[in-house]
Protein backbone atom coordinates (compact mmCIF):
# COMPACT_ATOMS: atom_id res chain seq x y z
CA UNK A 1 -45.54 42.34 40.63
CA UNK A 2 -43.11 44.86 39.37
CA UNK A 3 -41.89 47.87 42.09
CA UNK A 4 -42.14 51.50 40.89
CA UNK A 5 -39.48 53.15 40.70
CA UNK A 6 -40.47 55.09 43.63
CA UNK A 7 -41.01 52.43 45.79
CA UNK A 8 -37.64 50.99 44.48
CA UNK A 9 -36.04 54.22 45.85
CA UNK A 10 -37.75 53.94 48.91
CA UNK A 11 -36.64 49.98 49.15
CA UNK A 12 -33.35 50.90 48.62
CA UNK A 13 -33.21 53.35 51.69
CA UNK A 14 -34.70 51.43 54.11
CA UNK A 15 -31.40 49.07 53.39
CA UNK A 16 -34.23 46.81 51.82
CA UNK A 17 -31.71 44.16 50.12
CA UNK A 18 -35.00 42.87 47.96
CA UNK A 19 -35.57 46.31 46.53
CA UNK A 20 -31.92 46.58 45.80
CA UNK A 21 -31.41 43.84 43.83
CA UNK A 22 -34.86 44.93 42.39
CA UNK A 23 -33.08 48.02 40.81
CA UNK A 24 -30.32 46.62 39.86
CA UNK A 25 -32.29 43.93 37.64
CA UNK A 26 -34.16 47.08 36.29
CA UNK A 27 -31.57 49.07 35.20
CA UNK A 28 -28.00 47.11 35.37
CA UNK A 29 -28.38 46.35 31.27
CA UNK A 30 -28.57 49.86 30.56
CA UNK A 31 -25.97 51.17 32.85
CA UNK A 32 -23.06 48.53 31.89
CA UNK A 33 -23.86 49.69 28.22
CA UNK A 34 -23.22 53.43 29.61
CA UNK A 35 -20.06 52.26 30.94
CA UNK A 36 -19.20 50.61 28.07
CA UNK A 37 -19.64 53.04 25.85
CA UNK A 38 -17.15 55.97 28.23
CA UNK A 39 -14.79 53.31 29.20
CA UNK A 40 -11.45 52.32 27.33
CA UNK A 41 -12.31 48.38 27.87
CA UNK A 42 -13.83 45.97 29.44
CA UNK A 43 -12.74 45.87 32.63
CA UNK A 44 -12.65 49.50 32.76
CA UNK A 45 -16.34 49.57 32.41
CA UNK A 46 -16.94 47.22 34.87
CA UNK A 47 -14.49 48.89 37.60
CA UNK A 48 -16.56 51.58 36.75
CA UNK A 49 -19.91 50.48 37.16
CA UNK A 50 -19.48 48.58 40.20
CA UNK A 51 -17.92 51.88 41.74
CA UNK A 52 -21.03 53.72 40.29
CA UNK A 53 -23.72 51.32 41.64
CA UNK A 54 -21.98 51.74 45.06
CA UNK A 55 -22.38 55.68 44.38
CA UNK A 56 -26.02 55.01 43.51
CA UNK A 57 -27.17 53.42 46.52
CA UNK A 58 -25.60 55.73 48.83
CA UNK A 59 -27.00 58.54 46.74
CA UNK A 60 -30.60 57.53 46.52
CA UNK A 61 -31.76 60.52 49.23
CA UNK A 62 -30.57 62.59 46.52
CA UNK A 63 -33.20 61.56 43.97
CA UNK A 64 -35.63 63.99 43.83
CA UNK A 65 -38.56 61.98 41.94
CA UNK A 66 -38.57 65.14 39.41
CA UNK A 67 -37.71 63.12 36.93
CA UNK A 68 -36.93 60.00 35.94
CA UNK A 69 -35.18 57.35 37.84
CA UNK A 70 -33.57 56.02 35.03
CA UNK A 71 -32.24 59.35 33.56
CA UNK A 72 -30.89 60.30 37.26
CA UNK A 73 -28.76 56.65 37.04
CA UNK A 74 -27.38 57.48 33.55
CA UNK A 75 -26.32 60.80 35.06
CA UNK A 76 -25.00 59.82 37.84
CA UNK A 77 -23.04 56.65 35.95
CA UNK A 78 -21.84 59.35 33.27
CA UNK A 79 -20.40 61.69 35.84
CA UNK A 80 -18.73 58.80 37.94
CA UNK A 81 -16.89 57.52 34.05
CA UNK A 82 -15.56 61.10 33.32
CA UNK A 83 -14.02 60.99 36.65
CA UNK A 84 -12.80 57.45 36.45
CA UNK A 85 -10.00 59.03 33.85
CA UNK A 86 -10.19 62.89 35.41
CA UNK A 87 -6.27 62.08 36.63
CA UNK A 88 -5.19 59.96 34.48
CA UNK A 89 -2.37 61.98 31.61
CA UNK A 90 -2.39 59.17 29.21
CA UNK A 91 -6.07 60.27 28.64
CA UNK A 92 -5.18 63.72 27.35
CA UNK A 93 -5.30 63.64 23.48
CA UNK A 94 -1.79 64.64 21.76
CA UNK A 95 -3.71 65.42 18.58
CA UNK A 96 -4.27 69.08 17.71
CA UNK A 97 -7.54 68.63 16.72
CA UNK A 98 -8.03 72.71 15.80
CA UNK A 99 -6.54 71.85 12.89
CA UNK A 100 -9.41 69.62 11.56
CA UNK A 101 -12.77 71.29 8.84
CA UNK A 102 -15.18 70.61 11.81
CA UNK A 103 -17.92 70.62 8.75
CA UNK A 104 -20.75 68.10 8.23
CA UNK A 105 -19.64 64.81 9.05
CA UNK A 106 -22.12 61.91 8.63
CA UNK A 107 -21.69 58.32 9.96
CA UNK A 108 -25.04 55.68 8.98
CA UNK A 109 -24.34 52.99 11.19
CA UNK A 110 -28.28 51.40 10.50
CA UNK A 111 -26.32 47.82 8.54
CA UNK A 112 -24.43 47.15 12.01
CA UNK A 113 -25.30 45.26 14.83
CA UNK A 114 -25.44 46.91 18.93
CA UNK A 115 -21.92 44.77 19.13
CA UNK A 116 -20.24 46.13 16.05
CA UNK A 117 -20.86 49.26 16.60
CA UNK A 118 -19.58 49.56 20.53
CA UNK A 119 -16.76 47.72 19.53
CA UNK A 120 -15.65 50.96 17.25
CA UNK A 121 -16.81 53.18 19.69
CA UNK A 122 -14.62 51.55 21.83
CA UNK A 123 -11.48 52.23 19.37
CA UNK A 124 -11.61 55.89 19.38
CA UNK A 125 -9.07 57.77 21.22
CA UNK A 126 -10.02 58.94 24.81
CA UNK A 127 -11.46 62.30 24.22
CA UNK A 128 -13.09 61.86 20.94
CA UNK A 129 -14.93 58.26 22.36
CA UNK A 130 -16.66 60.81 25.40
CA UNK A 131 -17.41 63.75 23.27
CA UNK A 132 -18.87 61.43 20.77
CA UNK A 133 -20.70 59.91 23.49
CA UNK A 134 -22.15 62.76 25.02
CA UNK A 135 -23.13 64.72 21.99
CA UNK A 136 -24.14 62.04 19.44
CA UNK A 137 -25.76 59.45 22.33
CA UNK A 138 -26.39 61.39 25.29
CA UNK A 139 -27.61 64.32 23.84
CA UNK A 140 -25.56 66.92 25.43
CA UNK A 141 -24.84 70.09 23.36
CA UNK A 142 -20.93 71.49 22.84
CA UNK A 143 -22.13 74.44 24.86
CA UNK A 144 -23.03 72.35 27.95
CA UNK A 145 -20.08 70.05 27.13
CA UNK A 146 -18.05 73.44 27.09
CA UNK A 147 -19.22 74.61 30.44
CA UNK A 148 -18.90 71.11 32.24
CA UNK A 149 -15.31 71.05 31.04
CA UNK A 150 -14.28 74.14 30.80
CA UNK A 151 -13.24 73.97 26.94
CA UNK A 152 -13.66 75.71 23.66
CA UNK A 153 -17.20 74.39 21.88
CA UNK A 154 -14.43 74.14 18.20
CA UNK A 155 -12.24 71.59 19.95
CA UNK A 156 -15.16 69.87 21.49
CA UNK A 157 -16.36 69.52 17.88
CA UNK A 158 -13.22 68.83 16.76
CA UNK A 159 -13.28 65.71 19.09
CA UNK A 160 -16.43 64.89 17.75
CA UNK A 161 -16.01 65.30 13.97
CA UNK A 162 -12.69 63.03 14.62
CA UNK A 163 -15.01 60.53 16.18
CA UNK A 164 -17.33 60.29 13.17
CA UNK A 165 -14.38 60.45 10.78
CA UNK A 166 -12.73 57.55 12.56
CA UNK A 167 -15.88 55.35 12.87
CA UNK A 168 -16.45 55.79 9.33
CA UNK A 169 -13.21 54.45 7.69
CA UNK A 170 -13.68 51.96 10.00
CA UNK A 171 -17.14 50.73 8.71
CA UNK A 172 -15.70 51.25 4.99
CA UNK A 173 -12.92 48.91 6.42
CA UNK A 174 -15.28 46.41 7.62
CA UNK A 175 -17.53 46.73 4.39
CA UNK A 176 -14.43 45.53 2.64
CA UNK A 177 -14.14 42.96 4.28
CA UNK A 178 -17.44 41.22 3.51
CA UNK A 179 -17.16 41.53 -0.22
């Protein structure tokens, strides 16, 4: 029999190692693809979620049981990537991306597989990988993005319309390829 998530929680602060490993099955497959997604490789992503899970555990009491679990993790395994990089200069982007016609840009990505298309996500520079990330899969909008950071919504989707631009010369690239 399965645990609710609530019971889970409450497992997991009683020290209950049972119910930890219990969450972890749940919900490790979706994390690591979170981390994957904000981290610049591999072992990046797995520095990072093993530092998040860590963070999760000790942060259960937190959980309020207002919503749900699983959103709470992604949140909490978002925040911990963004600060992963916080200090780190390489990750500021020496592009001027102001410069860019933030218009309509499209990317179909419905003829690739989960792998393909992580592994090009995983080729775009720093900012535009997490802005892409957070708008185009997490949902967030460039005026939460703005506030969270601190930055100007046009370079946000600057960032973003980079992201889509990149990704799709490097599907054409790959279509090439297979003709």
């Amino acid at each position: 029999m399965e645990l609710t998530d609530k019971e889970l929680v409450e497992g997991c602060l009683k020290n209950d190692r049972k119910a930890q490993k219990a969450l972890y099955d749940k919900y490790s497959a979706m994390l690591f693809g979170v981390c994957l997604r904000y981290a610049r490789n591999r072992q990046d992503a797995e520095d990072i979620f093993q530092e998040s899970f860590v963070k999760a555990y000790g942060q259960l009491n937190k959980y309020s049981h207002s919503g749900s679990l699983a959103g709470w993790l992604r949140r909490l395994f978002i925040n911990n990537a963004l600060n992963y990089y916080r200090y780190d200069k390489s990750y500021l982007c020496s592009t001027d991306v102001e410069s860019y016609d933030v218009g309509k840009e499209t990317l179909n990505v419905d003829n690739y597989s989960t792998e393909e298309i992580i592994k090009a996500i995983e080729q775009l520079p720093d900012e535009c990988r997490t802005v892409f990330n957070m708008v185009e899969i997490e949902g967030y909008s460039y005026q939460e993005l703005s506030q969270m950071w601190n930055a100007n919504q046009n370079t946000l989707r600057g960032f973003n319309f980079k992201a889509k631009r990149i990704l799709r010369e490097y599907f054409e690239k790959m279509d090439k390829r297979q003709y």
